[in-house]
C-alpha atoms as a PDB file:
ATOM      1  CA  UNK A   1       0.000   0.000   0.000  1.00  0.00           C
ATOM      2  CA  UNK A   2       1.190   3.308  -0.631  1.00  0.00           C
ATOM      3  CA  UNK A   3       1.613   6.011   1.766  1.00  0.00           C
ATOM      4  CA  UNK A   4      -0.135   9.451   1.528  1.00  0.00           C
ATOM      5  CA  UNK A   5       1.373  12.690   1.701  1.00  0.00           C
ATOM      6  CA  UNK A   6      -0.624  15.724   2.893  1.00  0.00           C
ATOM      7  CA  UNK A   7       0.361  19.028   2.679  1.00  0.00           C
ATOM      8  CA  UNK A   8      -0.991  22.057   5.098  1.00  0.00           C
ATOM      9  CA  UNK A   9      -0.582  25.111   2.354  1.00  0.00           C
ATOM     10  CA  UNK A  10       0.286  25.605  -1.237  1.00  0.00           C
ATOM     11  CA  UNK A  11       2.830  28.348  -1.035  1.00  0.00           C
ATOM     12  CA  UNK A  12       5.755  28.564  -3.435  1.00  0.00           C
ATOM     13  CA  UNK A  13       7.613  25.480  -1.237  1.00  0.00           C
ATOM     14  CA  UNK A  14       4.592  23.239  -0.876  1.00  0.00           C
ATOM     15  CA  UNK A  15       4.204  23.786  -4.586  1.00  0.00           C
ATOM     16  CA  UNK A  16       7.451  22.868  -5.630  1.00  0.00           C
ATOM     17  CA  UNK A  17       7.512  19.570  -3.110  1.00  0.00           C
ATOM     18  CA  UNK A  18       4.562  18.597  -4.910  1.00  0.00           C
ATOM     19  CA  UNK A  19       5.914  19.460  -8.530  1.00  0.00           C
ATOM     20  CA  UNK A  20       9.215  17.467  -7.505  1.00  0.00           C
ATOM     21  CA  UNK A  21       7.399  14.510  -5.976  1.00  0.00           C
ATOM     22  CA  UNK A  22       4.821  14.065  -8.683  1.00  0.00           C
ATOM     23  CA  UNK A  23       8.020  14.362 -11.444  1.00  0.00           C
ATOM     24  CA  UNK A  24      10.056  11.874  -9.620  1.00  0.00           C
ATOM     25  CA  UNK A  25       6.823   9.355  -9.231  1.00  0.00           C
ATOM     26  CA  UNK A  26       7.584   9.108  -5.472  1.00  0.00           C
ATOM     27  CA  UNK A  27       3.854   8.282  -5.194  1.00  0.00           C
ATOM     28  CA  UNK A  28       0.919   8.456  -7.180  1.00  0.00           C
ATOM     29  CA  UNK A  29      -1.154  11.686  -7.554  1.00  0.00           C
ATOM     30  CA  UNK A  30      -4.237   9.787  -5.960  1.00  0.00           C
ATOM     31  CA  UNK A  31      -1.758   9.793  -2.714  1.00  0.00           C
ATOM     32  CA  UNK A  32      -0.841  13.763  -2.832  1.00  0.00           C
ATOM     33  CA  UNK A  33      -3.701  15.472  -0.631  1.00  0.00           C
ATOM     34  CA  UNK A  34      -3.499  19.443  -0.201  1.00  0.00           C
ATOM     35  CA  UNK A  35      -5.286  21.841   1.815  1.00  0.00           C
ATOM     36  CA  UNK A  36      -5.101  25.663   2.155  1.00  0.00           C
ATOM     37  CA  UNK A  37      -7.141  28.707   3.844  1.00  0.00           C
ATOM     38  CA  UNK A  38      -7.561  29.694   0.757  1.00  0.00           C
ATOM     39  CA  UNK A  39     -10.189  28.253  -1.395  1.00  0.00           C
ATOM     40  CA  UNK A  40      -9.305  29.583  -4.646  1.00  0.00           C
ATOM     41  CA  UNK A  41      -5.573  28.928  -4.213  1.00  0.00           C
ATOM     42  CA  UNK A  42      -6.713  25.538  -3.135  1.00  0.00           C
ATOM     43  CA  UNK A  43      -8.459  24.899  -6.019  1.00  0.00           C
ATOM     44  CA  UNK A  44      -5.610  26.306  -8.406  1.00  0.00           C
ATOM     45  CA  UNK A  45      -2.985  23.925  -7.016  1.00  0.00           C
ATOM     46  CA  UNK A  46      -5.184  21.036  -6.661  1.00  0.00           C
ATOM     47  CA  UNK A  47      -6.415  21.377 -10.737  1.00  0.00           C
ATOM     48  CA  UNK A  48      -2.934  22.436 -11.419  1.00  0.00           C
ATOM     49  CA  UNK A  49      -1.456  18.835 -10.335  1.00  0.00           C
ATOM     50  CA  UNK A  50      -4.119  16.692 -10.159  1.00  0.00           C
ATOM     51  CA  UNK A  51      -4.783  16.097  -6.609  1.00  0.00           C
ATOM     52  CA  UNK A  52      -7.258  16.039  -4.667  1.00  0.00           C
ATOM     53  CA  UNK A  53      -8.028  19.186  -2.060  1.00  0.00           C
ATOM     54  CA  UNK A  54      -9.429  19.494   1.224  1.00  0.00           C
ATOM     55  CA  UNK A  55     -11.001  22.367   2.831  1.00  0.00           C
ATOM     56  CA  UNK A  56     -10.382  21.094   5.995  1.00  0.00           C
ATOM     57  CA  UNK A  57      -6.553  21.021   7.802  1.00  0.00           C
ATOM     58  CA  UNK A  58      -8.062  18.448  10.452  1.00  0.00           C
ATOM     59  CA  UNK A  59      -9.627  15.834   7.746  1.00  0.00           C
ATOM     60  CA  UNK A  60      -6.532  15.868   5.890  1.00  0.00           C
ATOM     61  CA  UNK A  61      -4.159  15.480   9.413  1.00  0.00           C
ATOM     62  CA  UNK A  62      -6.653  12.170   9.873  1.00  0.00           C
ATOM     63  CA  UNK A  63      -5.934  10.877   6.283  1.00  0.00           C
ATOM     64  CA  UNK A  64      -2.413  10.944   5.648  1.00  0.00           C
ATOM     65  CA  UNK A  65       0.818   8.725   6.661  1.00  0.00           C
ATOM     66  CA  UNK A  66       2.981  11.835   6.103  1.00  0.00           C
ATOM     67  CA  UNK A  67       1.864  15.773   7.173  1.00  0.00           C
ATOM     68  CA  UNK A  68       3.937  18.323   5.737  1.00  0.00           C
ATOM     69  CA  UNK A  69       3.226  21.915   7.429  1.00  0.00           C
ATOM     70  CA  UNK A  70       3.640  24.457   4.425  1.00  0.00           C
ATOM     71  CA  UNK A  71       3.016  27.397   5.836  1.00  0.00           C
ATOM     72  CA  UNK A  72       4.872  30.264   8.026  1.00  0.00           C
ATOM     73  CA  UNK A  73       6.138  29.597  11.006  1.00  0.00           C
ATOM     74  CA  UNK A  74       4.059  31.901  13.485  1.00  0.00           C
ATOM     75  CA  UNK A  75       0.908  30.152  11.663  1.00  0.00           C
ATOM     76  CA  UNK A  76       2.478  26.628  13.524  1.00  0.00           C
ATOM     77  CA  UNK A  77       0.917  27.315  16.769  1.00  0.00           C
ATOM     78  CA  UNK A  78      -2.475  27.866  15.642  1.00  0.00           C
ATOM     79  CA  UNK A  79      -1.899  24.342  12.933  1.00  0.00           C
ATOM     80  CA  UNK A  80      -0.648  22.577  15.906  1.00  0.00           C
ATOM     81  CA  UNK A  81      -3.980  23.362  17.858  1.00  0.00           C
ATOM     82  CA  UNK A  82      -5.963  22.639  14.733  1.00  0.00           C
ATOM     83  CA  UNK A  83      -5.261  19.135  14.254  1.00  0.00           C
ATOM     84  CA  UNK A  84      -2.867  17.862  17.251  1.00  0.00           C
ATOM     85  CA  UNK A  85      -6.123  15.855  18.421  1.00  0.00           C
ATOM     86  CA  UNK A  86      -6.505  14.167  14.816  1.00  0.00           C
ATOM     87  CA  UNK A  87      -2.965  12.944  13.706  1.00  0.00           C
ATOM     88  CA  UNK A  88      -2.375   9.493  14.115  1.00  0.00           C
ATOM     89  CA  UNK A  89       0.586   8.032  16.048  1.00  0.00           C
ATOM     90  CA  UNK A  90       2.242   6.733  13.230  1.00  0.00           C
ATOM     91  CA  UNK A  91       2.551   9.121  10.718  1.00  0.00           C
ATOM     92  CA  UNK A  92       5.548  11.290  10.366  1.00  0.00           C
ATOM     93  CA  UNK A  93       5.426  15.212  10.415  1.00  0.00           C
ATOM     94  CA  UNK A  94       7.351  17.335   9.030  1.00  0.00           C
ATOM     95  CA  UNK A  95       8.192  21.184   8.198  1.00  0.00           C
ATOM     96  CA  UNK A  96       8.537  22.512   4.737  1.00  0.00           C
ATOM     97  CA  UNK A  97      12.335  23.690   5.108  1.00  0.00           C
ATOM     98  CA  UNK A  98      13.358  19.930   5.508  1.00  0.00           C
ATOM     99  CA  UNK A  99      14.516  18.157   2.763  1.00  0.00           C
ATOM    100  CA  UNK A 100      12.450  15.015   1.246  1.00  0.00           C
ATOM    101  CA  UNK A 101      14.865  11.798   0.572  1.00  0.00           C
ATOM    102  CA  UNK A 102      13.930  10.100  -2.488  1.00  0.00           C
ATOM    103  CA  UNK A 103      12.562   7.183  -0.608  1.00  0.00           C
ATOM    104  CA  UNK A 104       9.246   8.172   0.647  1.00  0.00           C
ATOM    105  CA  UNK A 105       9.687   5.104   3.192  1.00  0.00           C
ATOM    106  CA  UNK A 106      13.382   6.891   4.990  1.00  0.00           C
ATOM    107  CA  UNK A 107      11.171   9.846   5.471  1.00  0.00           C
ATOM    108  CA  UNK A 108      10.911   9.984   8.885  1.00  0.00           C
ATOM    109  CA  UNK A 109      12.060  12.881  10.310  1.00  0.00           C
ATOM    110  CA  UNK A 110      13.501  13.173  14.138  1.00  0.00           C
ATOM    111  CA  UNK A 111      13.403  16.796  14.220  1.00  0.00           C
ATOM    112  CA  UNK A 112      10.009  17.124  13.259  1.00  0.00           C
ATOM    113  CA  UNK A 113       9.045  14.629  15.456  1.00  0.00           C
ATOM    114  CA  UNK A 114      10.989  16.015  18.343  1.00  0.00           C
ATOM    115  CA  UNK A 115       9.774  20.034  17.745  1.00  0.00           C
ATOM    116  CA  UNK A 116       6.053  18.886  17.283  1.00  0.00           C
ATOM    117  CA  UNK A 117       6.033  16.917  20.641  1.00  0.00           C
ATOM    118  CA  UNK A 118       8.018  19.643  22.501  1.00  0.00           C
ATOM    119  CA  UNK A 119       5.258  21.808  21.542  1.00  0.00           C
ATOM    120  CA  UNK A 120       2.434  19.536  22.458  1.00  0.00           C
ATOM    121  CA  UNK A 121       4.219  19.011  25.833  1.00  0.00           C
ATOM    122  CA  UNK A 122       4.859  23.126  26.501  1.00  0.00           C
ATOM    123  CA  UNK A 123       1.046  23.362  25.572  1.00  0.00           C
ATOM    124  CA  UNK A 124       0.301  20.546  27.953  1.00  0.00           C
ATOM    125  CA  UNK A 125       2.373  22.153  30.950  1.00  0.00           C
ATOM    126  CA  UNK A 126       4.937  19.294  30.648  1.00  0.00           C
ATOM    127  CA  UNK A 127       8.070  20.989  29.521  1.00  0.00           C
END
């Protein structure tokens, strides 16, 4: 079975992760999933590469094996709240400024991992 990607924005980077995983066949579009705030832009990419979009940052957090958060950084926070309660345990997370390995499979990412559950824990009153 192939793992989905998901990706939380369709700025400039997300675009271009998208562009470069759909060129290099990484996976299947069927297995790209995209949301953004904004429906128009959403639309655009989503026609624009053949994938499907989602209105809604918590759906696609509950429907993919690998999150991507595409957006600024002081927007994190707010994602983080969004769909902390939705993301299941095993799928890996990751920021847009890391780099994607050919091999969807090696893309787990420690420092993702790490800076998403330090978060969780300083919201939580455990750090």
């Amino acid at each position: 079975m192939s793992r989905k990607i998901g990706f939380i924005g369709t700025g400039n980077m997300g675009q271009a992760m998208i562009k470069g995983i759909i060129s290099s066949k990484i996976v299947s579009n069927e297995n790209i999933l995209v949301s953004d705030k904004d429906t128009f832009k959403l639309q655009d990419v989503s026609n624009k590469f053949n994938i499907k979009g989602e209105t809604s940052n918590v759906e696609l957090a509950k429907n993919v094996d690998i999150l991507i958060l595409s957006v600024k950084p002081n927007i994190y926070k707010i994602l983080i709240d969004e769909i902390k309660d939705v993301i299941k345990e095993e799928s890996d997370i990751m920021e847009e400024n890391e780099l994607i390995p050919k091999d969807v499979n090696s893309m787990i990412s420690r420092v993702a991992r790490t800076w998403f559950t330090s978060k969780l824990d300083a919201d939580a009153g455990l750090s």
